[in-house]
Protein backbone atom coordinates (compact mmCIF):
# COMPACT_ATOMS: atom_id res chain seq x y z
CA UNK A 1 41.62 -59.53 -59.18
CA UNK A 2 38.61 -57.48 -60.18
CA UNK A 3 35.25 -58.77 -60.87
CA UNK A 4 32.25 -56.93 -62.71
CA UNK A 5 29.35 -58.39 -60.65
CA UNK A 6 25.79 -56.47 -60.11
CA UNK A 7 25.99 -55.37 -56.31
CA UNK A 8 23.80 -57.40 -54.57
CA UNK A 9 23.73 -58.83 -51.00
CA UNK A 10 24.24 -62.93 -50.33
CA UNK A 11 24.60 -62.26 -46.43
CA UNK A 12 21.16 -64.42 -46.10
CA UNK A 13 23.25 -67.24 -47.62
CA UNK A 14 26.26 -66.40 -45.73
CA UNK A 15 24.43 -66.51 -42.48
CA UNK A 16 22.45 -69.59 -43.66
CA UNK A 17 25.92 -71.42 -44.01
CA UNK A 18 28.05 -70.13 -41.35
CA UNK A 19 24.77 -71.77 -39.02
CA UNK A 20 25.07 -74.54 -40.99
CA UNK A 21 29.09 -75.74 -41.08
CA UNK A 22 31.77 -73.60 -39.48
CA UNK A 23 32.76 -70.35 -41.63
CA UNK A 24 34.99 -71.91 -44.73
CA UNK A 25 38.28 -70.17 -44.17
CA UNK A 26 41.63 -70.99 -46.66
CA UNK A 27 44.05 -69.80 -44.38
CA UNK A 28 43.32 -72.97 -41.94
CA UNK A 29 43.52 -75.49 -44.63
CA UNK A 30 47.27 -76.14 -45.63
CA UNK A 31 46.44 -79.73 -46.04
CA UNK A 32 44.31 -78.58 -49.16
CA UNK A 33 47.32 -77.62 -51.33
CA UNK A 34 47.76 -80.75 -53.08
CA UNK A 35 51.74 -81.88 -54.28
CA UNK A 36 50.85 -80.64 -58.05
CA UNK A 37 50.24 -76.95 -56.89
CA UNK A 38 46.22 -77.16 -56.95
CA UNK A 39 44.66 -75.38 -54.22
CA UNK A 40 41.93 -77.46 -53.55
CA UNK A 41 39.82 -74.95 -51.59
CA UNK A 42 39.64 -73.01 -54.89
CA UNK A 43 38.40 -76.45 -56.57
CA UNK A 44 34.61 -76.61 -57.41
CA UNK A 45 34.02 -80.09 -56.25
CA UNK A 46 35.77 -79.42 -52.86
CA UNK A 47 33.64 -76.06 -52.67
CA UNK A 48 30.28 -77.92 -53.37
CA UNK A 49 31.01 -79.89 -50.44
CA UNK A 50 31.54 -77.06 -48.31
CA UNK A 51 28.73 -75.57 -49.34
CA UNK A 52 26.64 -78.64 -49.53
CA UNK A 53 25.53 -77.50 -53.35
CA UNK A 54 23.27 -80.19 -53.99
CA UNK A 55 20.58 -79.02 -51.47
CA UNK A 56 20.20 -76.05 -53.49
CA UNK A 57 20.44 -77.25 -56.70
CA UNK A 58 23.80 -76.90 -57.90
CA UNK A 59 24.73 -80.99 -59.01
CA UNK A 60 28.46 -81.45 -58.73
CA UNK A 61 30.55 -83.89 -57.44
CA UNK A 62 32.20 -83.71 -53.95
CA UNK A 63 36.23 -84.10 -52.73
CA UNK A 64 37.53 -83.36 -49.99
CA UNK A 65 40.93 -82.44 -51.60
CA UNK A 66 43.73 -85.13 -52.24
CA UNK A 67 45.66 -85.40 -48.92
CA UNK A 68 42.29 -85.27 -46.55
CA UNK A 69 41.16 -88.46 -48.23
CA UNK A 70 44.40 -89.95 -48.45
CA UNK A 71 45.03 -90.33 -52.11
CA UNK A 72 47.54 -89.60 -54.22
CA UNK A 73 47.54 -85.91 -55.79
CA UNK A 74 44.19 -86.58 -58.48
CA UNK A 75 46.07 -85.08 -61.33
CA UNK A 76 49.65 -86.38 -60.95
CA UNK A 77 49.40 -89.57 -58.96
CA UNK A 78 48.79 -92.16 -61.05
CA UNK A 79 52.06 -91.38 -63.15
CA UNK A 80 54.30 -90.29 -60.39
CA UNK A 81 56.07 -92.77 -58.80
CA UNK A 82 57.34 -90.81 -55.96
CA UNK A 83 54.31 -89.12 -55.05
CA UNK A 84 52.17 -92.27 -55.19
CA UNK A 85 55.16 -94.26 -52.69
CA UNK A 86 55.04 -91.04 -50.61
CA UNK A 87 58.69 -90.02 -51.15
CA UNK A 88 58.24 -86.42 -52.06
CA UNK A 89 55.29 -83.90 -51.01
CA UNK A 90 55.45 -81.59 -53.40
CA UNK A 91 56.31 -81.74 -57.30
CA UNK A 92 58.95 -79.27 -56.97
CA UNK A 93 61.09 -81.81 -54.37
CA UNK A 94 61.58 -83.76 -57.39
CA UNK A 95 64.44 -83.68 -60.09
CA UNK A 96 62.33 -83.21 -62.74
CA UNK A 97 60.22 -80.78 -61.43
CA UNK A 98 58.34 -79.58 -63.49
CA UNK A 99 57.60 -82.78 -65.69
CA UNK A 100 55.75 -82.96 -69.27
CA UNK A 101 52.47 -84.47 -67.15
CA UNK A 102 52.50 -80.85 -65.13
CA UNK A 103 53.43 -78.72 -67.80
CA UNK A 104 50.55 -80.21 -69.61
CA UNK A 105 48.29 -79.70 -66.53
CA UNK A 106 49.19 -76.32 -65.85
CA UNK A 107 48.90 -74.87 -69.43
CA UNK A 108 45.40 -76.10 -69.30
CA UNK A 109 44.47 -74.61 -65.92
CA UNK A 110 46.38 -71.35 -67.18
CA UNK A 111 44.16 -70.92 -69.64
CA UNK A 112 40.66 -72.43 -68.67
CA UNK A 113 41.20 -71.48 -64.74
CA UNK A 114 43.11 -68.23 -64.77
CA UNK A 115 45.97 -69.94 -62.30
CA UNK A 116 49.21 -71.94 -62.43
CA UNK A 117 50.03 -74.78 -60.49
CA UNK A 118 53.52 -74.06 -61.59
CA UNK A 119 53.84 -70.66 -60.39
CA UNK A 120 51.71 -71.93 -56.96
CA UNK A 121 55.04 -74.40 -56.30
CA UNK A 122 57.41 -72.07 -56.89
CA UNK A 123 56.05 -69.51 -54.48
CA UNK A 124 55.23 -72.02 -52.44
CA UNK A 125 58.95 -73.45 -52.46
CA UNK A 126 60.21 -70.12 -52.39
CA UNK A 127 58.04 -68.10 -49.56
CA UNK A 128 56.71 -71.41 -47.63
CA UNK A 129 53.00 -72.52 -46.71
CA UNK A 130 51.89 -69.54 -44.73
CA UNK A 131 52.64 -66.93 -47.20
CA UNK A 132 51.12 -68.72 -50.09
CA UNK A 133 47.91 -69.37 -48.14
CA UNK A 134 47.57 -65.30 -47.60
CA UNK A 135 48.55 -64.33 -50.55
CA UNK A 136 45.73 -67.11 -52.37
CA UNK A 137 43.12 -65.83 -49.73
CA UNK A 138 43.97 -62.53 -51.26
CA UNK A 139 43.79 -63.18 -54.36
CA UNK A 140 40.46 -65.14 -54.55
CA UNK A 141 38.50 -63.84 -52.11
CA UNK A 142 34.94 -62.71 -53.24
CA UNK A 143 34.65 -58.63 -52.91
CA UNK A 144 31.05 -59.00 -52.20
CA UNK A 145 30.84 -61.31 -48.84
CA UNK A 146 34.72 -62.45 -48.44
CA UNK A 147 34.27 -65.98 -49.48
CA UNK A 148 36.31 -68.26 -51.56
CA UNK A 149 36.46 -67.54 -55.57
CA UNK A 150 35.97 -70.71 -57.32
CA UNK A 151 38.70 -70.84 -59.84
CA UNK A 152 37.08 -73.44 -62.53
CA UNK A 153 34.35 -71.17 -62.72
CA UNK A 154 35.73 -67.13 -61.39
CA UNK A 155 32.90 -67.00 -59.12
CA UNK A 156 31.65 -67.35 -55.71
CA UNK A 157 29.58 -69.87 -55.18
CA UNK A 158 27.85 -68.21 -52.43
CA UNK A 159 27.40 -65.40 -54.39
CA UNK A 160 26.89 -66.15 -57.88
CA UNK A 161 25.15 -69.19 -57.29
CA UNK A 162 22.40 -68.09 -59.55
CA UNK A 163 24.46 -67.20 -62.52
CA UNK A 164 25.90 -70.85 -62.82
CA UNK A 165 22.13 -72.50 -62.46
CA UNK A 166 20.82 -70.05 -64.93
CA UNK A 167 23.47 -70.85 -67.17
CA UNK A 168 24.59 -74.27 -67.49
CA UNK A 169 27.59 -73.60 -69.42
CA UNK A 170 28.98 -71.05 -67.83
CA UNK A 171 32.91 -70.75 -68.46
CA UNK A 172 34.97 -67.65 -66.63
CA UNK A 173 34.13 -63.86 -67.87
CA UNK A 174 30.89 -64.60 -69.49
């Protein structure tokens, strides 16, 4: 994935973190792929956490993902009655896989987001949990410090910080 970006160095800000919390790596955090497919280290509001956003002025609201706080998946959960009683991890272990609700869901994050939780299941079905988390570290990983893309924005929020506070309505490729 290629990203037009002025070159410019964030390792202050890279430093500044890794002091601050231990180095954000995706390939440790299985428990961040959520049963619909969302990667929730890609997510804005887990990343702002990480990152701890609000000290430098980036206002967004905080998860820790869906299984670390031990809810049901925050897009799917509240309609699913196997994933809310626990009986499937995934939405592909189910029959119906993949129902209107995610369908819905993923032609919106298609195309807002630039990713499918859709196609995330099936590779994830089909290659299993360690090959998915390379090939998504691969795939979003900033070319400037090796962070974390955020995918509701196509940025790095180390990196392009500045570009979200300086516009407020920021959507991807602008």
């Amino acid at each position: 994935m290629a990203r037009s970006r002025e070159s410019r160095s964030c390792l202050p800000l890279v430093i500044q973190l890794a002091k601050a919390s231990s180095t954000y790596q995706i390939m440790d955090r299985e428990e961040l792929i959520a049963p619909c497919g969302m990667d929730c280290n890609l997510c804005v509001a887990y990343q702002s956490q990480v990152y701890d956003l609000k000290k430098q002025g980036f206002h967004r609201q905080y998860c820790q993902g869906c299984r670390p706080r031990n809810q049901n998946c925050l897009h799917m959960g509240d309609s699913c009655d196997l994933l809310r009683d626990g009986r499937v991890g995934f939405c592909f272990e189910c029959m119906d896989f993949p129902c209107q609700r995610l369908k819905r869901l993923d032609k919106r994050y298609r195309t807002k987001y630039h990713m499918s939780m859709i196609e995330n299941l099936m590779y994830l079905q089909e290659h299993g949990m360690e090959a998915f988390l390379e090939e998504q570290s691969k795939r979003w990983k900033c070319e400037t410090c090796g962070q974390i893309l955020c995918c509701h924005y196509g940025l790095c929020l180390v990196c392009d910080l500045d570009t979200l506070r300086n516009n407020k309505k920021y959507r991807w490729g602008e």
